[in-house]
N, C-alpha and C. Protein backbone atom coordinates (compact mmCIF):
# COMPACT_ATOMS: atom_id res chain seq x y z
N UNK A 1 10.14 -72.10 19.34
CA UNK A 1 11.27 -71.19 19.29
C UNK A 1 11.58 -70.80 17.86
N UNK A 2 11.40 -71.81 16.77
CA UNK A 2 12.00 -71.45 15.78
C UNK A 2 10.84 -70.44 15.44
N UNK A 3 9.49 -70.57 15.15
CA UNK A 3 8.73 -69.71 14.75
C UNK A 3 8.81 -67.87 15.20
N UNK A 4 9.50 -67.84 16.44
CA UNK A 4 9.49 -66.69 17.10
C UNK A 4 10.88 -65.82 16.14
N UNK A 5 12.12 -67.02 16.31
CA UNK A 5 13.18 -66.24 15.85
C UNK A 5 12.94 -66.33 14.12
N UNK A 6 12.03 -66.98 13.24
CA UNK A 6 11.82 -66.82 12.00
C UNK A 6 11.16 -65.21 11.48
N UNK A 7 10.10 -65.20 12.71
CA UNK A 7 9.10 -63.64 12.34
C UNK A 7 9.84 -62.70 12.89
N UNK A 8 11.17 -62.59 14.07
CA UNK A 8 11.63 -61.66 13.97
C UNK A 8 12.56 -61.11 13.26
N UNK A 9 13.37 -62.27 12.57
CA UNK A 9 14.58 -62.28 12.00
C UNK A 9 14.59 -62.14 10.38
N UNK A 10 13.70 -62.89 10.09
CA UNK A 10 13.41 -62.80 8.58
C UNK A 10 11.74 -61.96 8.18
N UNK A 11 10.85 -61.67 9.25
CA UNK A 11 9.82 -61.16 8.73
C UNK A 11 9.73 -60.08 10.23
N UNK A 12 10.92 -59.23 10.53
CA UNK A 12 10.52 -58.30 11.36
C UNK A 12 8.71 -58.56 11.97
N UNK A 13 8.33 -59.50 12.26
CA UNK A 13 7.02 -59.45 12.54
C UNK A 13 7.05 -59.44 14.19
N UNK A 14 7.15 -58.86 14.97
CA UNK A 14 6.96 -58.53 16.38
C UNK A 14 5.86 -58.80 16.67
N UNK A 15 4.96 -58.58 16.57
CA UNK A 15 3.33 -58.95 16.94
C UNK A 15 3.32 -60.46 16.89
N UNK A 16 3.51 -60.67 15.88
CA UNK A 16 3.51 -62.66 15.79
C UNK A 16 4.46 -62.81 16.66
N UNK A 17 5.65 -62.45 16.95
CA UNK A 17 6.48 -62.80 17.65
C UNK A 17 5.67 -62.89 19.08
N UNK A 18 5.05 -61.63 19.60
CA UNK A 18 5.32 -61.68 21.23
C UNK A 18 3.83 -62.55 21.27
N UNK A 19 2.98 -62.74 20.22
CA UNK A 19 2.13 -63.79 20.82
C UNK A 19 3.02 -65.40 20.66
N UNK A 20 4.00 -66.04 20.20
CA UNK A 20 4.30 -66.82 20.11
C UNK A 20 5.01 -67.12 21.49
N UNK A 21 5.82 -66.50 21.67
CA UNK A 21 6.30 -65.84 23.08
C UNK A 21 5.13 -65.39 24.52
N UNK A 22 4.33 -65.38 24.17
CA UNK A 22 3.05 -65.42 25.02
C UNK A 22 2.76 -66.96 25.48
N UNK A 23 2.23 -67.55 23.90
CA UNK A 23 1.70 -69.00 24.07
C UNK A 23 3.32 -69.58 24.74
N UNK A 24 4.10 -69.80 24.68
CA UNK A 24 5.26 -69.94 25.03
C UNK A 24 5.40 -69.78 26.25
N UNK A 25 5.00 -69.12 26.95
CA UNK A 25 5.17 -68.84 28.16
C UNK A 25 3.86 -69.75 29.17
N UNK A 26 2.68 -69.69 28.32
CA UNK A 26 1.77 -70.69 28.94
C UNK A 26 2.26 -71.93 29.17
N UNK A 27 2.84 -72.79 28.02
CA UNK A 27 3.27 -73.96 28.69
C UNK A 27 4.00 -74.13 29.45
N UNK A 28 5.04 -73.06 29.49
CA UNK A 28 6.28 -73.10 30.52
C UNK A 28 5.51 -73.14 31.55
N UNK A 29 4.82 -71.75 31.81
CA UNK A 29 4.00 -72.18 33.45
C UNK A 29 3.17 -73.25 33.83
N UNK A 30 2.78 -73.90 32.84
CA UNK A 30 1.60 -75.18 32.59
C UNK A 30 2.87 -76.50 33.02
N UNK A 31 4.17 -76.56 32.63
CA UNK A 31 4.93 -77.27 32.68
C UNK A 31 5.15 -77.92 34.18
N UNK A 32 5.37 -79.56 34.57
CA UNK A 32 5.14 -79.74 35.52
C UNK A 32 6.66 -80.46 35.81
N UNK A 33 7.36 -80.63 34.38
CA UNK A 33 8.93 -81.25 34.40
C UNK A 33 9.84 -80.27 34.51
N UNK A 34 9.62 -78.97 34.20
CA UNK A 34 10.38 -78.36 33.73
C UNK A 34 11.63 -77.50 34.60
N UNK A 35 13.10 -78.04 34.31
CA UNK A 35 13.85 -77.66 35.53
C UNK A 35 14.46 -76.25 35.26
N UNK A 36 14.35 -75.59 36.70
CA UNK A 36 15.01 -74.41 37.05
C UNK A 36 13.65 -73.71 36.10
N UNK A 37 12.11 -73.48 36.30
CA UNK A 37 11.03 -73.68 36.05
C UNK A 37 11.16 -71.74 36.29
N UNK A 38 11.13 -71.24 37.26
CA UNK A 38 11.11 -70.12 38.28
C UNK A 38 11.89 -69.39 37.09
N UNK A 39 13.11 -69.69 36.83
CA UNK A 39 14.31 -68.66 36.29
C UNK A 39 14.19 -68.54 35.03
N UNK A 40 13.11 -69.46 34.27
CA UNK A 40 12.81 -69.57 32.61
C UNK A 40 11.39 -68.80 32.51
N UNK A 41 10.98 -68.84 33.61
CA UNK A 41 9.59 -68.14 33.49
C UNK A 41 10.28 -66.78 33.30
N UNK A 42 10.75 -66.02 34.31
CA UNK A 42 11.31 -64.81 34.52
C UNK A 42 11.67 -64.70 33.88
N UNK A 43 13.02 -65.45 32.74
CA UNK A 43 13.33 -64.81 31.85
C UNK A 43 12.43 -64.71 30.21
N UNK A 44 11.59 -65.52 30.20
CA UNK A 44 10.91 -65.69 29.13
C UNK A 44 9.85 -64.28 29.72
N UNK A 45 9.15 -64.17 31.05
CA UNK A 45 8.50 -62.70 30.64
C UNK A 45 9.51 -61.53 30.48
N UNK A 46 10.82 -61.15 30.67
CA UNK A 46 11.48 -60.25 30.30
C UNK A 46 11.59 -60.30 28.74
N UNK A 47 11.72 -60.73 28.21
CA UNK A 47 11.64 -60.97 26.85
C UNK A 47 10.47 -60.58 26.16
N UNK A 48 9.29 -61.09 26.92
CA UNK A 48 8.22 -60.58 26.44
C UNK A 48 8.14 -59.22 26.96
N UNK A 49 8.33 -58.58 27.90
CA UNK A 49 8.36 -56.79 28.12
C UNK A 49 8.64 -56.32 26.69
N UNK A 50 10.34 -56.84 26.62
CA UNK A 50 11.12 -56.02 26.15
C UNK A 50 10.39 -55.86 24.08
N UNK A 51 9.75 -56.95 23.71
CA UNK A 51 9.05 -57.12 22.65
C UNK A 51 7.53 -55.82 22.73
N UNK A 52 6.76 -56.33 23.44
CA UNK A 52 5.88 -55.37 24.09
C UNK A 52 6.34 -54.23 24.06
N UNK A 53 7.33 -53.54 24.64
CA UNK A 53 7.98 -52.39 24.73
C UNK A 53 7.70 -51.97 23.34
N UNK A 54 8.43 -53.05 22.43
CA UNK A 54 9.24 -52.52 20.93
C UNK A 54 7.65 -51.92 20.41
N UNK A 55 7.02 -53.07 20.53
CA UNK A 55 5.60 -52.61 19.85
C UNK A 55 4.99 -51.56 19.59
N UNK A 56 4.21 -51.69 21.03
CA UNK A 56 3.84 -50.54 21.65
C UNK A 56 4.92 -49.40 21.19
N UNK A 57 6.39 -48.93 21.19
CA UNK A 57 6.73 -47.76 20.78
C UNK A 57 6.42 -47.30 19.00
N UNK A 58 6.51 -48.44 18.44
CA UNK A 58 6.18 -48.90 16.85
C UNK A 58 5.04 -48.07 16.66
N UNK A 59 4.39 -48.71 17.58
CA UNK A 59 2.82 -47.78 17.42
C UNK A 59 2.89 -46.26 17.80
N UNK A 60 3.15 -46.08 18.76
CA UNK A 60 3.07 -44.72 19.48
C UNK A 60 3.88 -43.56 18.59
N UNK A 61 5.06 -43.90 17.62
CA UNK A 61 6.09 -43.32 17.07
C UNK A 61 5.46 -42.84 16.16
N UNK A 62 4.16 -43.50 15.29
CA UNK A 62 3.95 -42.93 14.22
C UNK A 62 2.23 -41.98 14.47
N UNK A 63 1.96 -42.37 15.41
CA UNK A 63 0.35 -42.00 16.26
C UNK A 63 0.16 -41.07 17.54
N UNK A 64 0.14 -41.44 18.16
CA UNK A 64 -0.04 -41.35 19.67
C UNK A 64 1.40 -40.42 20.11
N UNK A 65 1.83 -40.74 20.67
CA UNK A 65 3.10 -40.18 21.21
C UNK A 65 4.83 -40.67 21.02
N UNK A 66 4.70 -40.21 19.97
CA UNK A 66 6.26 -39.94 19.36
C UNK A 66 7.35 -40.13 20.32
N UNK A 67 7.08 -38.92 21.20
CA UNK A 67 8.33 -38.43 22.35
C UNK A 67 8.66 -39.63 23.43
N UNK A 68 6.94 -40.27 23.63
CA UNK A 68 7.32 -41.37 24.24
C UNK A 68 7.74 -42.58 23.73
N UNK A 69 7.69 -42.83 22.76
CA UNK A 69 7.99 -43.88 22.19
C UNK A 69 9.66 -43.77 21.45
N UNK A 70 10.38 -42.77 21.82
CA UNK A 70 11.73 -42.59 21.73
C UNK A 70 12.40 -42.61 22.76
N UNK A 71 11.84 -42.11 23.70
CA UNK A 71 12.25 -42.88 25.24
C UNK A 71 12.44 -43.67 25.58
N UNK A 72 11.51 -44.44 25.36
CA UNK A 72 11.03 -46.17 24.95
C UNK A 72 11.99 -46.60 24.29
N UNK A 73 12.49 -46.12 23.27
CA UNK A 73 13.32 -46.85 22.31
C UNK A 73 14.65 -46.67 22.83
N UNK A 74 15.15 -45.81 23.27
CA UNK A 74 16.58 -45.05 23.65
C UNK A 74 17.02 -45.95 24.69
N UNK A 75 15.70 -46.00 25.89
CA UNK A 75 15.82 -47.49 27.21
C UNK A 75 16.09 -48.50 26.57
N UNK A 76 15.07 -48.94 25.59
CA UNK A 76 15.61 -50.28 25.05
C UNK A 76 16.80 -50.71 24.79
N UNK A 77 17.27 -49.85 24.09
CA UNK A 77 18.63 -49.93 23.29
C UNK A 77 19.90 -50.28 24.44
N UNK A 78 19.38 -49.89 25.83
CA UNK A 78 20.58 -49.79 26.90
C UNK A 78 20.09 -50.86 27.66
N UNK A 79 19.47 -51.61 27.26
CA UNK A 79 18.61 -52.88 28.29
C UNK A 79 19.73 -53.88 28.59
N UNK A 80 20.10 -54.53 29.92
CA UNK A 80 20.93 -55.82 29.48
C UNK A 80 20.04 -56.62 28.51
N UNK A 81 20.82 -57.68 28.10
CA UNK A 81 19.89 -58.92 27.56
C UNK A 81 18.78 -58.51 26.85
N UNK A 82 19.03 -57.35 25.82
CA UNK A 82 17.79 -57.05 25.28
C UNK A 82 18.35 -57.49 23.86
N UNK A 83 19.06 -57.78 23.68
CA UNK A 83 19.12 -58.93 22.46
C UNK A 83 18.99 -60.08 22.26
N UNK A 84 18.50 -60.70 23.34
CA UNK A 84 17.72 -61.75 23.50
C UNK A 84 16.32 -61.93 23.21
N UNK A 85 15.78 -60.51 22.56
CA UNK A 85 14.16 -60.78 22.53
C UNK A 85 14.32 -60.08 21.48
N UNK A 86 14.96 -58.94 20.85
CA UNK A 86 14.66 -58.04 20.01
C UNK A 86 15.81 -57.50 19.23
N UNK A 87 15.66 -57.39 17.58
CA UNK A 87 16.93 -57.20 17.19
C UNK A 87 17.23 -55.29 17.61
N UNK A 88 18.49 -55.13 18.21
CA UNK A 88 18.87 -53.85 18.29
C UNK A 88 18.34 -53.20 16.76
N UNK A 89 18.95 -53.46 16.13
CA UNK A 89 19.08 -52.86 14.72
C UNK A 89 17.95 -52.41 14.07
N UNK A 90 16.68 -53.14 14.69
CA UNK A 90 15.44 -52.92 13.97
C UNK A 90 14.85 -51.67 15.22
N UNK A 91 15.01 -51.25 16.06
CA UNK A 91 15.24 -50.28 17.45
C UNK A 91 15.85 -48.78 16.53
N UNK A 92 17.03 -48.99 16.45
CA UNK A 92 17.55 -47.93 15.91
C UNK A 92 17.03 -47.22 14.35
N UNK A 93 16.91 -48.68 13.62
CA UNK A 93 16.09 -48.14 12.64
C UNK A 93 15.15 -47.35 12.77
N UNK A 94 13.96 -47.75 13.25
CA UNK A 94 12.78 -46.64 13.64
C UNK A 94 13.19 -45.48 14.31
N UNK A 95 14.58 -45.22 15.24
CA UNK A 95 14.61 -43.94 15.18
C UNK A 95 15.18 -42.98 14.40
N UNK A 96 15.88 -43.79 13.42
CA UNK A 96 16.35 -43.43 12.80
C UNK A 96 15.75 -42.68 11.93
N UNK A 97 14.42 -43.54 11.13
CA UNK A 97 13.23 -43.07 10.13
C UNK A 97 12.63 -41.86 10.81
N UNK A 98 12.32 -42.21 11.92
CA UNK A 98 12.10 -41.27 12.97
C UNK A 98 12.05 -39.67 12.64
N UNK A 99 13.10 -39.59 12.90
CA UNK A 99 14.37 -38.33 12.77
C UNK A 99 14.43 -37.90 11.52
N UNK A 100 14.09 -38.87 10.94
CA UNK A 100 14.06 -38.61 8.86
C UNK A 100 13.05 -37.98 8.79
N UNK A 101 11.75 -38.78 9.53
CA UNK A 101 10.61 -38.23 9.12
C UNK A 101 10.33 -36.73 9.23
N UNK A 102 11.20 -36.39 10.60
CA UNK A 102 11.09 -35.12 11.39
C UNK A 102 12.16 -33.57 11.01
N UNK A 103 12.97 -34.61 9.78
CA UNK A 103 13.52 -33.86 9.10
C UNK A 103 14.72 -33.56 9.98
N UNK A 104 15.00 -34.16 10.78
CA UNK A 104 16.34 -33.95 11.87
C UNK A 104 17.50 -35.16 11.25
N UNK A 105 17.72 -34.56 10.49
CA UNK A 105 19.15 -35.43 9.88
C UNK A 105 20.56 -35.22 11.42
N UNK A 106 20.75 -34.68 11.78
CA UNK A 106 21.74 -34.83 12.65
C UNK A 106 21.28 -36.11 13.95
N UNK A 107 20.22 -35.62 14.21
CA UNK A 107 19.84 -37.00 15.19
C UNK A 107 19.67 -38.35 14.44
N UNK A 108 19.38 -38.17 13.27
CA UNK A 108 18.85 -39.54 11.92
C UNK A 108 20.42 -40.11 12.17
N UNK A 109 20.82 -39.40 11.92
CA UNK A 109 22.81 -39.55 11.83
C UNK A 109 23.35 -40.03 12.92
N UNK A 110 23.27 -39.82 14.49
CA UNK A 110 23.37 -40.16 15.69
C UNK A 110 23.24 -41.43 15.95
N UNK A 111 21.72 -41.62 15.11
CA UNK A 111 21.29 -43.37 15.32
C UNK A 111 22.02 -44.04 14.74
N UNK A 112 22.69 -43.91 13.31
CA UNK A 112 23.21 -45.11 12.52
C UNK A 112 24.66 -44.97 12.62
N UNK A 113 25.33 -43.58 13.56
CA UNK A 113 26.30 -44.02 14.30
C UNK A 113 26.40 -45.07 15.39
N UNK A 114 25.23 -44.89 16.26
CA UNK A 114 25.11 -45.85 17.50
C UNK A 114 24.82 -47.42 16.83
N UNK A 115 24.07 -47.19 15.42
CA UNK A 115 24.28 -48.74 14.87
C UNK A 115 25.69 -49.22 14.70
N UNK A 116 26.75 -48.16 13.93
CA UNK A 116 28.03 -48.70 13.78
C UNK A 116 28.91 -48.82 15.19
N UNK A 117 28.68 -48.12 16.04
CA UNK A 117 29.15 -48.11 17.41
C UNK A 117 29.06 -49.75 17.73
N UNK A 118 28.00 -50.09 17.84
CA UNK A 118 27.06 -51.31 18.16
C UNK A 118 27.48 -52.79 16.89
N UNK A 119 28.41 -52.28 16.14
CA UNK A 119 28.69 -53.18 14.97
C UNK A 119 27.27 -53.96 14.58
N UNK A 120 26.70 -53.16 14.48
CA UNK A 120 25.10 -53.75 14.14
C UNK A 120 25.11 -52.98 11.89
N UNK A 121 25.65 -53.97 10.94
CA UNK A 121 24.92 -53.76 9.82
C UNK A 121 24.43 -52.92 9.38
N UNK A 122 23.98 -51.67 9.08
CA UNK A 122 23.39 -50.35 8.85
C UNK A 122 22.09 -51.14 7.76
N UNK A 123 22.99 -51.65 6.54
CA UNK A 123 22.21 -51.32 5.69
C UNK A 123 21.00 -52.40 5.38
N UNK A 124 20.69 -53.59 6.46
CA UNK A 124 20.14 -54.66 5.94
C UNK A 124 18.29 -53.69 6.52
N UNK A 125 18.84 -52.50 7.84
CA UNK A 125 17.87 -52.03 8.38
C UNK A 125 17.10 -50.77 7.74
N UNK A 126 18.05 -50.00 6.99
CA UNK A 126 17.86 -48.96 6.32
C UNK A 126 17.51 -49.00 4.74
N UNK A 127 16.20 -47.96 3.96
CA UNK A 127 16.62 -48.16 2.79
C UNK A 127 17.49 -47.57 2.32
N UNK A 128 17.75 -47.80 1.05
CA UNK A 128 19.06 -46.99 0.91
C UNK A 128 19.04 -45.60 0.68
N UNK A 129 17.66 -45.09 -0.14
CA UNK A 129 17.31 -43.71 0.09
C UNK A 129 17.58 -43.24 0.94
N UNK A 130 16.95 -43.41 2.05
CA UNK A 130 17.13 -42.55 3.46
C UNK A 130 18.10 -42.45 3.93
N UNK A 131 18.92 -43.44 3.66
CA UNK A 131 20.34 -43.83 4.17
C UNK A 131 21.26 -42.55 3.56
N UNK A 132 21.57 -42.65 2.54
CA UNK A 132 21.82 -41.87 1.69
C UNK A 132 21.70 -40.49 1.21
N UNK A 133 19.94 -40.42 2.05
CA UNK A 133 19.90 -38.40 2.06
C UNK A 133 20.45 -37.96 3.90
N UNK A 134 20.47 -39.12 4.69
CA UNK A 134 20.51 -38.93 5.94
C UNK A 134 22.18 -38.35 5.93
N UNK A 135 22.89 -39.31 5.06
CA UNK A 135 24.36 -39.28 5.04
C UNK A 135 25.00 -37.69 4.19
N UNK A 136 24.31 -37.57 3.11
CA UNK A 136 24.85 -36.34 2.29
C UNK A 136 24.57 -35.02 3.17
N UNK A 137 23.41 -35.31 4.23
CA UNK A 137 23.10 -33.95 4.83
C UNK A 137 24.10 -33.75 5.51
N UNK A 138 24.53 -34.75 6.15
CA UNK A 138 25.45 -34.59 7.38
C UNK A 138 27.19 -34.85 6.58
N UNK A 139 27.02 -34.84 5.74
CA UNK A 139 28.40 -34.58 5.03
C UNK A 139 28.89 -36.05 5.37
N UNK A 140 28.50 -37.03 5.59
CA UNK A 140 28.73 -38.55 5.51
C UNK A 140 28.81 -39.08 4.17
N UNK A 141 29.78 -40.43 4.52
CA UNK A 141 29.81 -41.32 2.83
C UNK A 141 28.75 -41.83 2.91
N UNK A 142 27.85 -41.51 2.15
CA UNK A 142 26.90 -43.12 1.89
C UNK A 142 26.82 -44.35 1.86
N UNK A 143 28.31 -44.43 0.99
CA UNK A 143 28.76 -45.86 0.54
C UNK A 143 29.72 -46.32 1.66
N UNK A 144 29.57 -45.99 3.06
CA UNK A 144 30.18 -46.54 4.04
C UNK A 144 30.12 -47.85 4.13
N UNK A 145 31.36 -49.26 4.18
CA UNK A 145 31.06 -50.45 4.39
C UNK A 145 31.66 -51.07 5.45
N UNK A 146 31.06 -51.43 6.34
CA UNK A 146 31.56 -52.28 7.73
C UNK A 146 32.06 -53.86 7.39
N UNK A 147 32.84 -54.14 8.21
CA UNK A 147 33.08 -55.22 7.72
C UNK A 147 32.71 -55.70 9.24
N UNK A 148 31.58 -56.54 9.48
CA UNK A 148 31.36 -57.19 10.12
C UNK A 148 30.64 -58.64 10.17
N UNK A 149 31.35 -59.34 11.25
CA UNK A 149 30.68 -60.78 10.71
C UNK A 149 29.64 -61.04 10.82
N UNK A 150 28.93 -62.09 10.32
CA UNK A 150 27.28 -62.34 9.61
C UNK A 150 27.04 -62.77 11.15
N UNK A 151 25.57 -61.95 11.26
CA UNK A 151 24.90 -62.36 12.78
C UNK A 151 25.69 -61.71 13.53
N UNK A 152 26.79 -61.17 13.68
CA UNK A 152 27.83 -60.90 14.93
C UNK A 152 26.59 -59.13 15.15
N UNK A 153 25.86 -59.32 16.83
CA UNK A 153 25.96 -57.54 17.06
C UNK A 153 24.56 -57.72 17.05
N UNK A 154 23.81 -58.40 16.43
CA UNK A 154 22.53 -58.46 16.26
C UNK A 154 21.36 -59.68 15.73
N UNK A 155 21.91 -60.69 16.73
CA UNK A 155 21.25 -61.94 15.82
C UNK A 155 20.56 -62.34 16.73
N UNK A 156 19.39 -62.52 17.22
CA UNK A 156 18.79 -63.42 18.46
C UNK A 156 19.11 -65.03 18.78
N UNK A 157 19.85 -64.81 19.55
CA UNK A 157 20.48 -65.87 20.02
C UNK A 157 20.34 -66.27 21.58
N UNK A 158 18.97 -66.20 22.20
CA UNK A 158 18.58 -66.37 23.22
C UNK A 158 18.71 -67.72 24.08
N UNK A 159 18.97 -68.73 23.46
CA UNK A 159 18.81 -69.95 24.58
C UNK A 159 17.18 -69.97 24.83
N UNK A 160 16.20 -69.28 24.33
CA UNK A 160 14.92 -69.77 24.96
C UNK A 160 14.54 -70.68 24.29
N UNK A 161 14.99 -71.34 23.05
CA UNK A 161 14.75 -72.42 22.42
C UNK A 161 14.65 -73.75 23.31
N UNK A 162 15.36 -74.12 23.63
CA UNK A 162 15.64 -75.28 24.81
C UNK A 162 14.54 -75.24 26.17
N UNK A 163 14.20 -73.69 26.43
CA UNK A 163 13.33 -73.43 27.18
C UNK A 163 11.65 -73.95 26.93
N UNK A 164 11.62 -73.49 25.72
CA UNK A 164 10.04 -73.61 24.73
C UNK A 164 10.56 -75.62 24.48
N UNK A 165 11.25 -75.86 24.03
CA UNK A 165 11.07 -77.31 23.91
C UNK A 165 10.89 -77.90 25.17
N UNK A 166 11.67 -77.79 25.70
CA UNK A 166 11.52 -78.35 27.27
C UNK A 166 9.73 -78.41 27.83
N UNK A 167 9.08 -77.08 27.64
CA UNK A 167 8.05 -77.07 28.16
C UNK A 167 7.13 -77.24 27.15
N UNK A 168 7.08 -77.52 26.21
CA UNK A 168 6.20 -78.22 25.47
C UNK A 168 6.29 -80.04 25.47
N UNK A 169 7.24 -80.53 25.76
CA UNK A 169 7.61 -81.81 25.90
C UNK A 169 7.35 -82.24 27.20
N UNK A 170 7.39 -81.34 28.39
CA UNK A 170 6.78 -81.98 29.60
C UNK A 170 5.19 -81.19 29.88
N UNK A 171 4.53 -80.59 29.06
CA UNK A 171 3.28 -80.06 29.22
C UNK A 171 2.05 -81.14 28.61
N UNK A 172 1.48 -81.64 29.28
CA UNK A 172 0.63 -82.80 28.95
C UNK A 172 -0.88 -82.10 29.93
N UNK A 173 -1.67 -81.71 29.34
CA UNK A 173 -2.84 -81.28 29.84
C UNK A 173 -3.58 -82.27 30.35
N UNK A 174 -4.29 -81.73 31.28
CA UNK A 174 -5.41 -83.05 32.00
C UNK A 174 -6.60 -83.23 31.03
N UNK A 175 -7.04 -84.37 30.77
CA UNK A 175 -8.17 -84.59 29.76
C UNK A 175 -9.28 -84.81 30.25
């Protein structure tokens, strides 16, 4: 668990993440102690979708298909329990860049409203450049500051920790 919430939290690394979250999920099903077994599986593959999802749009946004991969992102964002696998904030960011890239400052602007909507941090996700030409276009402060509390809106705080220990502690392979 800790490795999963380290690469998403401090090294945005999603890919490491959803294979950790993969292997993670093997022992759970491999697990022969493991209680309420059924409802940790299920929720540990929703988690992995919702990572998968992120990916896969990551990719598609800058390659393949853009349009779909904002779709993708827009669902995400309205998922229950999708802050359990994935930080919102790093979601909005990319559409945000998005919209930068595409030269659509009013939609760029939309997103890092729905970040402040969302009391999700603006600036730990944004650089400040972009931040900053996104804001002057649209007649925004730049130097906007939220006062919100640390972790509050966007911190992965899943409970699958207890899940991944659990099933690594009763997973004993046949030799």
């Amino acid at each position: 668990y800790a490795c999963i919430k380290v690469e998403i939290d401090e090294y945005r690394d999603y890919v490491k993440a959803l294979g950790a979250l993969k292997e993670a999920s093997k022992f759970l099903v491999k697990s022969k102690k493991a209680v309420n077994k059924e409802a940790k599986v299920r929720s540990l593959s929703r988690r992995i979708n919702f990572v998968e999802t992120y990916v896969r749009a990551r990719k598609q946004i800058i390659s393949s298909n853009p349009d779909q991969a904002v779709e993708s992102c827009l669902s995400l964002v309205d998922q229950p329990e999708v802050e359990a696998a994935i930080r919102v904030g790093d979601v909005y960011a990319l559409l945000t860049e998005h919209y930068y890239h595409k030269d659509n400052m009013e939609k760029a602007m939309e997103m890092i409203d729905a970040m402040r909507a969302r009391n999700i941090m603006v600036h730990p996700y944004l650089d400040e450049k972009v931040l900053r030409t996104i804001c002057v276009a649209c007649g925004q402060d730049p130097n906007f500051d939220q006062k919100v509390e640390e972790g509050h809106g966007d911190e992965i705080d899943d409970g699958i920790g207890e899940e991944i220990e659990e099933a690594e502690d009763s997973y004993h392979p046949q030799e």
